[in-house]
Protein backbone atom coordinates (compact mmCIF):
# COMPACT_ATOMS: atom_id res chain seq x y z
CA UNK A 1 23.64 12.52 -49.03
CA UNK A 2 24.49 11.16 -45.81
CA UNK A 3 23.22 7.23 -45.05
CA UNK A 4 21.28 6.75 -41.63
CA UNK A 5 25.07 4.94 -40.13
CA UNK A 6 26.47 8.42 -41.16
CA UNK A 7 23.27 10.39 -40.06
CA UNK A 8 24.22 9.49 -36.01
CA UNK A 9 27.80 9.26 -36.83
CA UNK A 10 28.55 12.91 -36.60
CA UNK A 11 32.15 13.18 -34.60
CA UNK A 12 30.66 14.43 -30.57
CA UNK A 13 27.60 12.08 -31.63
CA UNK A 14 30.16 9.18 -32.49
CA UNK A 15 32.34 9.49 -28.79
CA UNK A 16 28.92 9.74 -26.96
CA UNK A 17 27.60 6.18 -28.21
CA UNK A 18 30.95 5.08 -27.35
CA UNK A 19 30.23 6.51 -24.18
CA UNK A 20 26.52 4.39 -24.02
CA UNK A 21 28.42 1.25 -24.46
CA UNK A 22 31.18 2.11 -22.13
CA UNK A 23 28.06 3.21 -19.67
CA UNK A 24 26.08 0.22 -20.31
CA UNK A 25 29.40 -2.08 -19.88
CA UNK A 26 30.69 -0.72 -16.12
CA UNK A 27 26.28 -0.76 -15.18
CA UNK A 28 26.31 -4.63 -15.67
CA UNK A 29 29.80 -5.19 -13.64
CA UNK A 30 28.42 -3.13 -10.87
CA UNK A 31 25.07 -4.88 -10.77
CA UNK A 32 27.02 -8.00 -11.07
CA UNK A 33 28.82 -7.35 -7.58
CA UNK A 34 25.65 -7.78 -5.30
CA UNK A 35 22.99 -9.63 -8.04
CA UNK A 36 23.80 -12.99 -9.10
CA UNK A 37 22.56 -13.97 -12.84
CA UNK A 38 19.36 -12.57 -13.85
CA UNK A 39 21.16 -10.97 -16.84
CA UNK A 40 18.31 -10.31 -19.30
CA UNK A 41 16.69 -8.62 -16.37
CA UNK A 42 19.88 -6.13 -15.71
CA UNK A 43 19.61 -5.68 -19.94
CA UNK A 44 15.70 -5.25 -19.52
CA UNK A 45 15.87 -2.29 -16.93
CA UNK A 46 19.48 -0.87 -19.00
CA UNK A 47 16.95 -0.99 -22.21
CA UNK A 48 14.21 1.21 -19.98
CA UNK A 49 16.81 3.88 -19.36
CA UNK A 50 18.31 4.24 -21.79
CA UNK A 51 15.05 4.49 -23.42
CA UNK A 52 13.18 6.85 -20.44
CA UNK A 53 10.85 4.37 -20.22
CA UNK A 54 9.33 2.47 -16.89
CA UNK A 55 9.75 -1.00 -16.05
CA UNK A 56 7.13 -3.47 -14.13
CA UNK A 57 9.29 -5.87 -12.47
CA UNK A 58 7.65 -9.61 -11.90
CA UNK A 59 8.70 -11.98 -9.43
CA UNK A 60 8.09 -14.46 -6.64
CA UNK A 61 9.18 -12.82 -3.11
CA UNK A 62 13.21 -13.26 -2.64
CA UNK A 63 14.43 -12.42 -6.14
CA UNK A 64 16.22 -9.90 -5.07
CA UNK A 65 13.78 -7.36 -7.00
CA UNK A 66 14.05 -4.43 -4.26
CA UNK A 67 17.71 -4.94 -3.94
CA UNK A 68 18.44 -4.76 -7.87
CA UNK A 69 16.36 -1.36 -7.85
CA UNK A 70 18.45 -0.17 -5.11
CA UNK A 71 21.93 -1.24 -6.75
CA UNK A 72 20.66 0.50 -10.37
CA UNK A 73 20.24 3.64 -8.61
CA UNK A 74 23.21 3.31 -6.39
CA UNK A 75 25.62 2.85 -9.83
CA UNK A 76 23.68 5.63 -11.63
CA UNK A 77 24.36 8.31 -8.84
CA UNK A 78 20.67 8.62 -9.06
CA UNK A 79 18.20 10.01 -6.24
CA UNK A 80 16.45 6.91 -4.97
CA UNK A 81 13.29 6.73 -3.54
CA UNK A 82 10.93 3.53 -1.90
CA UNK A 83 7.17 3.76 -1.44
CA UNK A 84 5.66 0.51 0.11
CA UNK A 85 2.34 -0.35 -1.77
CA UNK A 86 -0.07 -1.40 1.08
CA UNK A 87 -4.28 -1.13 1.03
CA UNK A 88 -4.17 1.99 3.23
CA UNK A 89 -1.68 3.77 1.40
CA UNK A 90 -2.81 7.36 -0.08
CA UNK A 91 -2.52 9.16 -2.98
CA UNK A 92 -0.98 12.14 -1.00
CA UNK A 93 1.48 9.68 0.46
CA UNK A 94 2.69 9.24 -3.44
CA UNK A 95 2.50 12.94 -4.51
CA UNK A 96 2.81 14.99 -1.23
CA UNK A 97 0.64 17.10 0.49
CA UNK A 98 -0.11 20.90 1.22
CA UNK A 99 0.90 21.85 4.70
CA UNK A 100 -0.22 24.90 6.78
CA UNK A 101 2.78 26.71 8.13
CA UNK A 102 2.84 30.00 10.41
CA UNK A 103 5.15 33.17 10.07
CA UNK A 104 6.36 33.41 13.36
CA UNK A 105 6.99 37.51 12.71
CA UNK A 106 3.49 38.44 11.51
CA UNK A 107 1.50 35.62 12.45
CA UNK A 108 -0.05 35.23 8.79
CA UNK A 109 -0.46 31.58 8.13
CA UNK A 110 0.54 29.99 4.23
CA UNK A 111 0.36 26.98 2.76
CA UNK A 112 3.69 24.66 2.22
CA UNK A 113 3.75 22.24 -0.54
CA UNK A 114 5.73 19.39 1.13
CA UNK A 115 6.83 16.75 -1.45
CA UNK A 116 6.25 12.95 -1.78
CA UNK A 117 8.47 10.36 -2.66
CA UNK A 118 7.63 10.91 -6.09
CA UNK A 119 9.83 13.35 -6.58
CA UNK A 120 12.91 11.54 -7.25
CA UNK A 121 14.98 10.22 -10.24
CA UNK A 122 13.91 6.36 -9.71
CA UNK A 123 11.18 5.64 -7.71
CA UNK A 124 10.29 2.17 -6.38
CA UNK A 125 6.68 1.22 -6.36
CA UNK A 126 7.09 -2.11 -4.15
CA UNK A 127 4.15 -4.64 -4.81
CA UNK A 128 2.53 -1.52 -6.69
CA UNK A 129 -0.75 -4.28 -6.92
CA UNK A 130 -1.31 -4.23 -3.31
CA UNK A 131 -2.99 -0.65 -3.18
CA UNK A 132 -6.39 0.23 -4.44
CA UNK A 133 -6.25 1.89 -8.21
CA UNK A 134 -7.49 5.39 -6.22
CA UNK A 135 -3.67 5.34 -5.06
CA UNK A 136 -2.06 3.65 -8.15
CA UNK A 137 -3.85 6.50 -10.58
CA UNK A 138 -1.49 8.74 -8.61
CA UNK A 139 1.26 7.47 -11.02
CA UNK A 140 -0.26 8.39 -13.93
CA UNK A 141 0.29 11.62 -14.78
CA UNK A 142 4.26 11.73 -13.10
CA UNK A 143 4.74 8.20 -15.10
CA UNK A 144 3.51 10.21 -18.58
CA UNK A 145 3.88 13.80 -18.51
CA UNK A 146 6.92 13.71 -15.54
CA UNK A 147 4.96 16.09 -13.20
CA UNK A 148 2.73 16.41 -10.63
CA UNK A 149 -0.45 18.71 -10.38
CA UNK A 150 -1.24 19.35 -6.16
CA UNK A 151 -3.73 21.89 -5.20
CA UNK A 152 -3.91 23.51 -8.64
CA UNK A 153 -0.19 23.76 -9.10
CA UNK A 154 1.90 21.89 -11.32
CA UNK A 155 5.18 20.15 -10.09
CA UNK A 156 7.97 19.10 -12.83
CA UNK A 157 9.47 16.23 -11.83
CA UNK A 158 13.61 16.18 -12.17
CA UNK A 159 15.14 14.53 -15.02
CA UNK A 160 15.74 11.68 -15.00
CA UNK A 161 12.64 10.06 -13.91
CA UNK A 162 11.79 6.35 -13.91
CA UNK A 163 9.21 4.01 -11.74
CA UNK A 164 10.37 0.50 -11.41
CA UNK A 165 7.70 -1.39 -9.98
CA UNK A 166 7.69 -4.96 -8.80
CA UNK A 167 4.40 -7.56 -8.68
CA UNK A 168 4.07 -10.41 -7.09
CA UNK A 169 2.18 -12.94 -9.60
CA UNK A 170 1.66 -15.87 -7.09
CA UNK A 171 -0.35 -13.80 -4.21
CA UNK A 172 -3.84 -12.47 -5.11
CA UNK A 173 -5.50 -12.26 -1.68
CA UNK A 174 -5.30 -8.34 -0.60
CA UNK A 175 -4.48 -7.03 -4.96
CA UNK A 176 -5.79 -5.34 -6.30
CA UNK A 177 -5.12 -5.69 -10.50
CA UNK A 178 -3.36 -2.87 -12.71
CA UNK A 179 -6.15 -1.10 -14.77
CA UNK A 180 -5.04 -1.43 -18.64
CA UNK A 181 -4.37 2.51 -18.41
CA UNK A 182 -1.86 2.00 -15.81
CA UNK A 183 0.11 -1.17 -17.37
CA UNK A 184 0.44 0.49 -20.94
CA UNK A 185 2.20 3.28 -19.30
CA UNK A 186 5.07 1.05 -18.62
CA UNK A 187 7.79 0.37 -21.26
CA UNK A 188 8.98 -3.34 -20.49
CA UNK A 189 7.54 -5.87 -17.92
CA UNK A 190 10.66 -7.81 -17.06
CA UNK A 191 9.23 -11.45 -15.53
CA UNK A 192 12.36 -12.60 -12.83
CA UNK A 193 12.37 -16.34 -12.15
CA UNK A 194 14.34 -18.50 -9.80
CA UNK A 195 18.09 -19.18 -10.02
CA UNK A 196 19.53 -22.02 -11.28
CA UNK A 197 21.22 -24.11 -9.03
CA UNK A 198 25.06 -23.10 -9.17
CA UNK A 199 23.75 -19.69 -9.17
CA UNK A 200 21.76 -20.22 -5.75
CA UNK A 201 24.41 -21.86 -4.14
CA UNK A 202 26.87 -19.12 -4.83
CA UNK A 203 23.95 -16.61 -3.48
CA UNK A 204 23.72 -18.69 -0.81
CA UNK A 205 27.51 -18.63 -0.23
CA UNK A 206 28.33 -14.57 -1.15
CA UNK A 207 25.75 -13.44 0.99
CA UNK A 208 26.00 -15.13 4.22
CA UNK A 209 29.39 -13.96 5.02
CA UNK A 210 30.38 -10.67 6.46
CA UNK A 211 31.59 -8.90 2.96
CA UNK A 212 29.84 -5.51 2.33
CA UNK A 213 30.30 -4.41 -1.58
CA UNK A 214 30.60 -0.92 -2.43
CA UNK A 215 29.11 0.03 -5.98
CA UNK A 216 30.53 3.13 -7.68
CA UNK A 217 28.69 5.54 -9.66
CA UNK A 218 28.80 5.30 -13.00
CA UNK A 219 27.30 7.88 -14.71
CA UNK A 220 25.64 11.29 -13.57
CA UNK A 221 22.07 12.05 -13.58
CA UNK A 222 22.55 14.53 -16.41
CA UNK A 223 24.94 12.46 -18.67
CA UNK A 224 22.33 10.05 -18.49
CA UNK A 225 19.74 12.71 -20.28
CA UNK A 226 22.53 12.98 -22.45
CA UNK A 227 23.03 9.34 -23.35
CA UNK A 228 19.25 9.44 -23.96
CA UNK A 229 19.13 12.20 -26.34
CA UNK A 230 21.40 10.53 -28.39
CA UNK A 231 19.33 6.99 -28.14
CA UNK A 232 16.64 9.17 -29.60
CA UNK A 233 18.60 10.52 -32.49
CA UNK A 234 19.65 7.06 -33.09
CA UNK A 235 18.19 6.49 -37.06
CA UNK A 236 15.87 3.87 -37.84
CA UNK A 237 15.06 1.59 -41.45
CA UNK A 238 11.07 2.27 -42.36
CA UNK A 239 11.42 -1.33 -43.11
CA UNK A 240 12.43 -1.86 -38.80
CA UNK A 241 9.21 0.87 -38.32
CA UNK A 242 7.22 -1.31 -40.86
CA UNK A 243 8.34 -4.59 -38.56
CA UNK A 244 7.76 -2.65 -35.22
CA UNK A 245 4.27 -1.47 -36.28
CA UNK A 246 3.17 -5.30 -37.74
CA UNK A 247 4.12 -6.80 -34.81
CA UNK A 248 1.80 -4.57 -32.43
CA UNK A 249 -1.14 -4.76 -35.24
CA UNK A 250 -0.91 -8.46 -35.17
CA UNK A 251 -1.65 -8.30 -31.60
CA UNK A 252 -5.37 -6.91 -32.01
CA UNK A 253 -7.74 -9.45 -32.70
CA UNK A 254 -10.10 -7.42 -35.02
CA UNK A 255 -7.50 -5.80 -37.15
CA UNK A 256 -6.98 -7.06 -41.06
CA UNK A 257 -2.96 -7.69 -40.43
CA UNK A 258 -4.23 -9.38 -36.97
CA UNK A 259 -2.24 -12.95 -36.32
CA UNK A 260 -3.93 -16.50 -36.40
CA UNK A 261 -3.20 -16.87 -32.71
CA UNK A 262 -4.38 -13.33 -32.29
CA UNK A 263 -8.01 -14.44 -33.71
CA UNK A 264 -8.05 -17.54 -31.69
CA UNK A 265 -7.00 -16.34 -28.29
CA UNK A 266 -6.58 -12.58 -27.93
CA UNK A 267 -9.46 -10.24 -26.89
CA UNK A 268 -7.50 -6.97 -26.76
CA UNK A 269 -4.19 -5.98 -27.97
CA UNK A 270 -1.73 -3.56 -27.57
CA UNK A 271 -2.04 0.19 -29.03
CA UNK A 272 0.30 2.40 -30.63
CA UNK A 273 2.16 3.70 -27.50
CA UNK A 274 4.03 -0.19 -27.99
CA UNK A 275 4.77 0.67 -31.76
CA UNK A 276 6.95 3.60 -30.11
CA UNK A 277 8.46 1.45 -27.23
CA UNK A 278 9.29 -1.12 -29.79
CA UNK A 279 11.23 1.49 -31.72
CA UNK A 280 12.67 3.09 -29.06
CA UNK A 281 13.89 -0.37 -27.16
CA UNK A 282 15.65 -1.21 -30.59
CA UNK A 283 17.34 2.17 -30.50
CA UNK A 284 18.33 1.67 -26.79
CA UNK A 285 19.64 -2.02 -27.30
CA UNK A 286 21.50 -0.90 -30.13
CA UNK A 287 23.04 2.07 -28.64
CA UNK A 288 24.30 -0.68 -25.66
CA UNK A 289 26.09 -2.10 -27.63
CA UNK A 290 27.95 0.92 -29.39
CA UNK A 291 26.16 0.36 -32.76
CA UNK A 292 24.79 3.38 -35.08
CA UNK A 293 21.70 1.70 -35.96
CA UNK A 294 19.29 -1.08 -34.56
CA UNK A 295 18.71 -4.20 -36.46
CA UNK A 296 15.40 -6.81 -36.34
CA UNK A 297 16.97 -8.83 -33.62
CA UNK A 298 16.80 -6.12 -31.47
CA UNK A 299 13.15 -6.07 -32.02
CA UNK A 300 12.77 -9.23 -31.62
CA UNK A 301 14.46 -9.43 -28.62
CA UNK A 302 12.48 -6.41 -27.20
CA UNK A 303 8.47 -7.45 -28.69
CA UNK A 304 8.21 -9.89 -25.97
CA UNK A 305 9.07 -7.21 -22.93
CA UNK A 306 6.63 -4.77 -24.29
CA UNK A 307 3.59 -6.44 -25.38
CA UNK A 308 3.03 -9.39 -23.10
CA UNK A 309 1.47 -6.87 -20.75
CA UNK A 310 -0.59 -5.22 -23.13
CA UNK A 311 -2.16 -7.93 -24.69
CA UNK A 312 -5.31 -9.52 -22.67
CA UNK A 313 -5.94 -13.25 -23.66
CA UNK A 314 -9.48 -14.17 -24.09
CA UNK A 315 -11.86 -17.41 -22.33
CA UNK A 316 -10.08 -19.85 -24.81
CA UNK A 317 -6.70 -19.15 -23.87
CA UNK A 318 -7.48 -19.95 -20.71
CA UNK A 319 -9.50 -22.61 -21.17
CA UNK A 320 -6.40 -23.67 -23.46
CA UNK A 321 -3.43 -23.11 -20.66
CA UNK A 322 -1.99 -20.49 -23.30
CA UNK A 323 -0.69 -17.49 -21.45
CA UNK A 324 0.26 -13.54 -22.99
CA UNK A 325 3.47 -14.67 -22.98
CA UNK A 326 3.42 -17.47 -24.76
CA UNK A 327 0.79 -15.20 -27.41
CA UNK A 328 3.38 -12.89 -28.09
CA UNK A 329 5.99 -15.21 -28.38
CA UNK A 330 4.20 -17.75 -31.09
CA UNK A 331 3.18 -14.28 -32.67
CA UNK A 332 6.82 -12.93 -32.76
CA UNK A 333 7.79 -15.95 -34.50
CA UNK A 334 5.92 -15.49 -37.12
CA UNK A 335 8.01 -13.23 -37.75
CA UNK A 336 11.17 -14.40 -37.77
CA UNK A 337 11.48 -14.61 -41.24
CA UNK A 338 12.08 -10.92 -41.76
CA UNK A 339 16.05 -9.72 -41.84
């Protein structure tokens, strides 16, 4: 009987995981050209696709979140699309909208389902807090079920479909907050923070000169669907399940395998959509790096990205100065014991 290393290792299986690594490898150099550090951000968003999962991008303004969007979908040859989050902006202006069009031979006048910038491979949701949750709930159903329902007709989105979104944490005159609904349908929230110093000074230096830097496609839209298939072939331990689904119970304060910090300071936790991200991160890290199987440091290294957002601290945490963050990290190490 075959072991779960041999399970994946099947020979076309075994040159396309090569491929992942190779894929993942010549994503970072491009990225590297025009963003400057913020690696675990670059791995955070290479984790989401190669997992088909959506990533909520936090940062101050001028952290180059817009522009390392842009350059993903520039090296994945992938159709790009921006929508500006702003109070007046309407859920048609997300989805599309029907038009009325008239045959100029017999006069007869149809309907013409224009789309919205939805339909795309990677869409940007820019400061996706700004707009009322009327406009965000337009995401919903393209972020889960990757289509679109418009006048009674149903629009499949093409594959491969992410939203990146970015937040601004520091401005919350004019936000509106993401419903609970709307943050568990994202994957990873991927917090971006400011340089360090030799890193500013060489932005500082690389991008006030007159250089332009070209980024080359690395991978086709449908490779990538490929690459993802085989991510979700990818075998797992029950004992990295058993790890994956701890973790998340020991974020939910009224559960019997719930966390001592959990008791203290959490008042909801996350539900069992982040058992499946936590799997499926693993699986994506793994396949990164050109390896058969993911191990507990991958989980470890992914808990943080997807539960921080889907826990909700309660009055003592604040009261306390303890963040969801900081939550999920004392909780993950509690579990560092397990190899």
């Amino acid at each position: 009987m075959a072991t779960p290393q041999e399970a994946v290792a099947t020979d076309p299986d075994e040159r396309l995981l090569e491929r992942v690594a190779e894929v993942a490898d010549a994503l970072r150099a491009e990225v590297e050209k025009r963003i400057v550090g913020q690696h675990h951000v670059v791995e955070g968003v290479l984790t989401g696709l190669l997992a088909n999962g959506h990533a909520l991008l936090v940062g101050v303004p001028g952290l180059a979140k817009t522009l390392l969007v842009s350059t993903v979908a520039e090296a994945l040859d992938l159709d790009f699309s921006r929508v500006q989050f702003t109070p007046d902006l309407m859920p048609t202006d997300i989805t599309g909208t029907e038009v009325i069009e008239e045959d100029r031979t017999t006069g007869k006048r149809i309907f013409r389902f224009v789309k919205g910038p939805i339909f795309a491979n990677i869409v940007l949701a820019d400061e996706i807090n700004r707009t009322p949750p009327k406009t965000q709930a337009a995401l919903l159903q393209a972020m889960q079920e990757r289509q679109v329902t418009a006048a009674g007709e149903t629009h499949r989105l093409e594959r491969p479909f992410f939203v990146l979104a970015t937040q601004n944490p520091i401005e919350q005159e004019g936000t509106y907050p993401l419903p609970e609904a709307q943050l568990d349908r994202f994957m990873l929230e991927l917090r971006i923070d400011y340089p360090t110093k030799e890193e500013e000074e060489e932005i500082a230096m690389t991008t006030t000169g007159g250089g332009r830097v070209d980024i080359h496609p690395v991978v086709s839209a449908e490779e990538l669907v490929r690459l993802q298939g085989l991510v979700r072939r990818i075998p797992v331990s029950p004992s990295l399940v058993s790890l994956c689904v701890a973790l998340v119970r020991g974020t939910r304060p009224d559960d019997d395998d719930a966390a001592a910090v959990t008791r203290r300071y959490v008042s909801w936790g996350a539900g069992p959509r982040a058992s499946q991200y936590l799997v499926l991160g693993a699986k994506a890290r793994a396949a990164a790096r050109g390896d058969a199987m993911p191990t507990y440091d991958d989980v470890r290294a992914v808990a943080p990205l997807v539960l921080a957002h889907r826990v909700v601290p309660n009055f003592q945490a604040e009261a306390d100065g303890r963040t969801a963050r900081d939550l999920v990290a004392e909780l993950v190490g509690e579990f560092a014991s397990w190899s």
